[in-house]
Protein backbone atom coordinates (compact mmCIF):
# COMPACT_ATOMS: atom_id res chain seq x y z
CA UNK A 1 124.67 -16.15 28.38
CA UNK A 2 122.16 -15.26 30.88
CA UNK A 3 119.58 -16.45 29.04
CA UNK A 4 121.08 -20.17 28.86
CA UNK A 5 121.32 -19.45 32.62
CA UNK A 6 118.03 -19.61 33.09
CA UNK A 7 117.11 -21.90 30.65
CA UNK A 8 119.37 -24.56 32.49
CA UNK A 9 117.84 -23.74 36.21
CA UNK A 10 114.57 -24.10 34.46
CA UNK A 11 115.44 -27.82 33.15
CA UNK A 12 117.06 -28.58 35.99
CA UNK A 13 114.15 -28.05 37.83
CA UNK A 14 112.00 -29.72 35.92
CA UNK A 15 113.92 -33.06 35.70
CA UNK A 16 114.20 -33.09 39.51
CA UNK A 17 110.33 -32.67 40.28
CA UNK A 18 109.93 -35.20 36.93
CA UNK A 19 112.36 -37.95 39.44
CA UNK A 20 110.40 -36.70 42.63
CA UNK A 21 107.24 -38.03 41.00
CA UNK A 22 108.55 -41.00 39.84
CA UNK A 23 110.13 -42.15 42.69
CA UNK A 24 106.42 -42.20 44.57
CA UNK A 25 104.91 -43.99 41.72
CA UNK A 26 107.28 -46.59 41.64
CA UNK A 27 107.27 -46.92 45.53
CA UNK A 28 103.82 -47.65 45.46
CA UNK A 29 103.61 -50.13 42.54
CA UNK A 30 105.96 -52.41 44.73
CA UNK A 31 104.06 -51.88 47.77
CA UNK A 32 100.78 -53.17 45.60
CA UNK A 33 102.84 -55.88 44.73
CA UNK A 34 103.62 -56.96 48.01
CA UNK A 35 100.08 -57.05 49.53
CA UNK A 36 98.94 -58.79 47.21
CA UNK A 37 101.31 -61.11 46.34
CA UNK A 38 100.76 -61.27 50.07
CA UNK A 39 96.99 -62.14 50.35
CA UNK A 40 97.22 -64.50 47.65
CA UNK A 41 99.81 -66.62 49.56
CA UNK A 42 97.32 -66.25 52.56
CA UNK A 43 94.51 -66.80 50.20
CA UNK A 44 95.88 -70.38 49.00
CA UNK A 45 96.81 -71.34 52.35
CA UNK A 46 93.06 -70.90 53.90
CA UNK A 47 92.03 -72.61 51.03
CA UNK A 48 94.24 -75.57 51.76
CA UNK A 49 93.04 -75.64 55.18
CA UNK A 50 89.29 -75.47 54.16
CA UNK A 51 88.30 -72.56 53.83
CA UNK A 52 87.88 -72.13 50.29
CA UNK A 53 83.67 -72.33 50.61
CA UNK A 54 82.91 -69.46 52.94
CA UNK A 55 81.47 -66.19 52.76
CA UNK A 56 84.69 -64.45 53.45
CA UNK A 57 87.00 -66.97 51.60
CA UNK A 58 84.76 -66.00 48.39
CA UNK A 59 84.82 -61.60 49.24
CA UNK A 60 88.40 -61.96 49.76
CA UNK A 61 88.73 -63.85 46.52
CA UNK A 62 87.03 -60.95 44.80
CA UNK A 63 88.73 -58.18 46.59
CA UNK A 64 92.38 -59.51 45.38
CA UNK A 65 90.65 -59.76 41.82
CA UNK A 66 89.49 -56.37 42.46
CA UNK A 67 93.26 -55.28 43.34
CA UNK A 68 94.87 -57.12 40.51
CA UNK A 69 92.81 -54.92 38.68
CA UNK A 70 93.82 -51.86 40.18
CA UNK A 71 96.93 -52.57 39.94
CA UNK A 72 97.00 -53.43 36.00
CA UNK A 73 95.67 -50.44 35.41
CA UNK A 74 98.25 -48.74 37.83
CA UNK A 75 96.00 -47.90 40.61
CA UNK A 76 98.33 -48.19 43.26
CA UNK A 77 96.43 -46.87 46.68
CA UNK A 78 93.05 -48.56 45.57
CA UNK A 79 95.20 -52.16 45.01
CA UNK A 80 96.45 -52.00 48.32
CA UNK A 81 93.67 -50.65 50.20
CA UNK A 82 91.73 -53.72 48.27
CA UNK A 83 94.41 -56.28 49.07
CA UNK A 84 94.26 -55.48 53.00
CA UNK A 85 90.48 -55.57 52.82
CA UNK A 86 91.72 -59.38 51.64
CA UNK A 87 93.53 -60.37 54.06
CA UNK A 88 90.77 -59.23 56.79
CA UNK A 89 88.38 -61.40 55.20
CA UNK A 90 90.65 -64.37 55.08
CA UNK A 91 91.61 -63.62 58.51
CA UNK A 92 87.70 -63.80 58.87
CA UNK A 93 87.23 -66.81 57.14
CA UNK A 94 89.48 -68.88 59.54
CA UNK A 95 87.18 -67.60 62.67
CA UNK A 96 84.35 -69.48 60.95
């Protein structure tokens, strides 16, 4: 009896750090999700105002390639930190 005891803390325990991990993975595939869902929609609007053939149109274009990337291959941190170093540059490409 005392043995199943333990044996039930023990799983219990396990499946709660198991959901504590999974809960940050999860949070952080939606918030790569949102940047760069994000960027893109800042992305295509520079582009319709002109933008499209500068220096920092065409980095930012890469970077959210970049992130896609990272995020495909469930990268979460590196997708965001890539999709904000987007949106700089297309906030960059506007100055001229």
């Amino acid at each position: 009896m005392k043995n199943l005891m333990v044996l039930m803390v023990i799983v219990i325990a396990t499946l709660v750090l198991t959901a504590c991990a999974g809960a940050r993975k999860g949070y952080s595939a939606e918030q790569c999700r949102q940047a760069v869902d994000t960027a893109y929609k800042e992305l295509n609007f520079a582009k319709s105002e002109g933008f499209a053939g500068t220096v920092n149109y065409t980095k930012a274009a890469s970077l959210l390639t970049a992130a896609k990337t990272n995020q495909t291959f469930e990268s979460y941190d590196a997708c965001v930190d890539n999709a904000e170093k987007a949106r700089f540059y297309i906030r960059e490409s506007k100055k001229g």
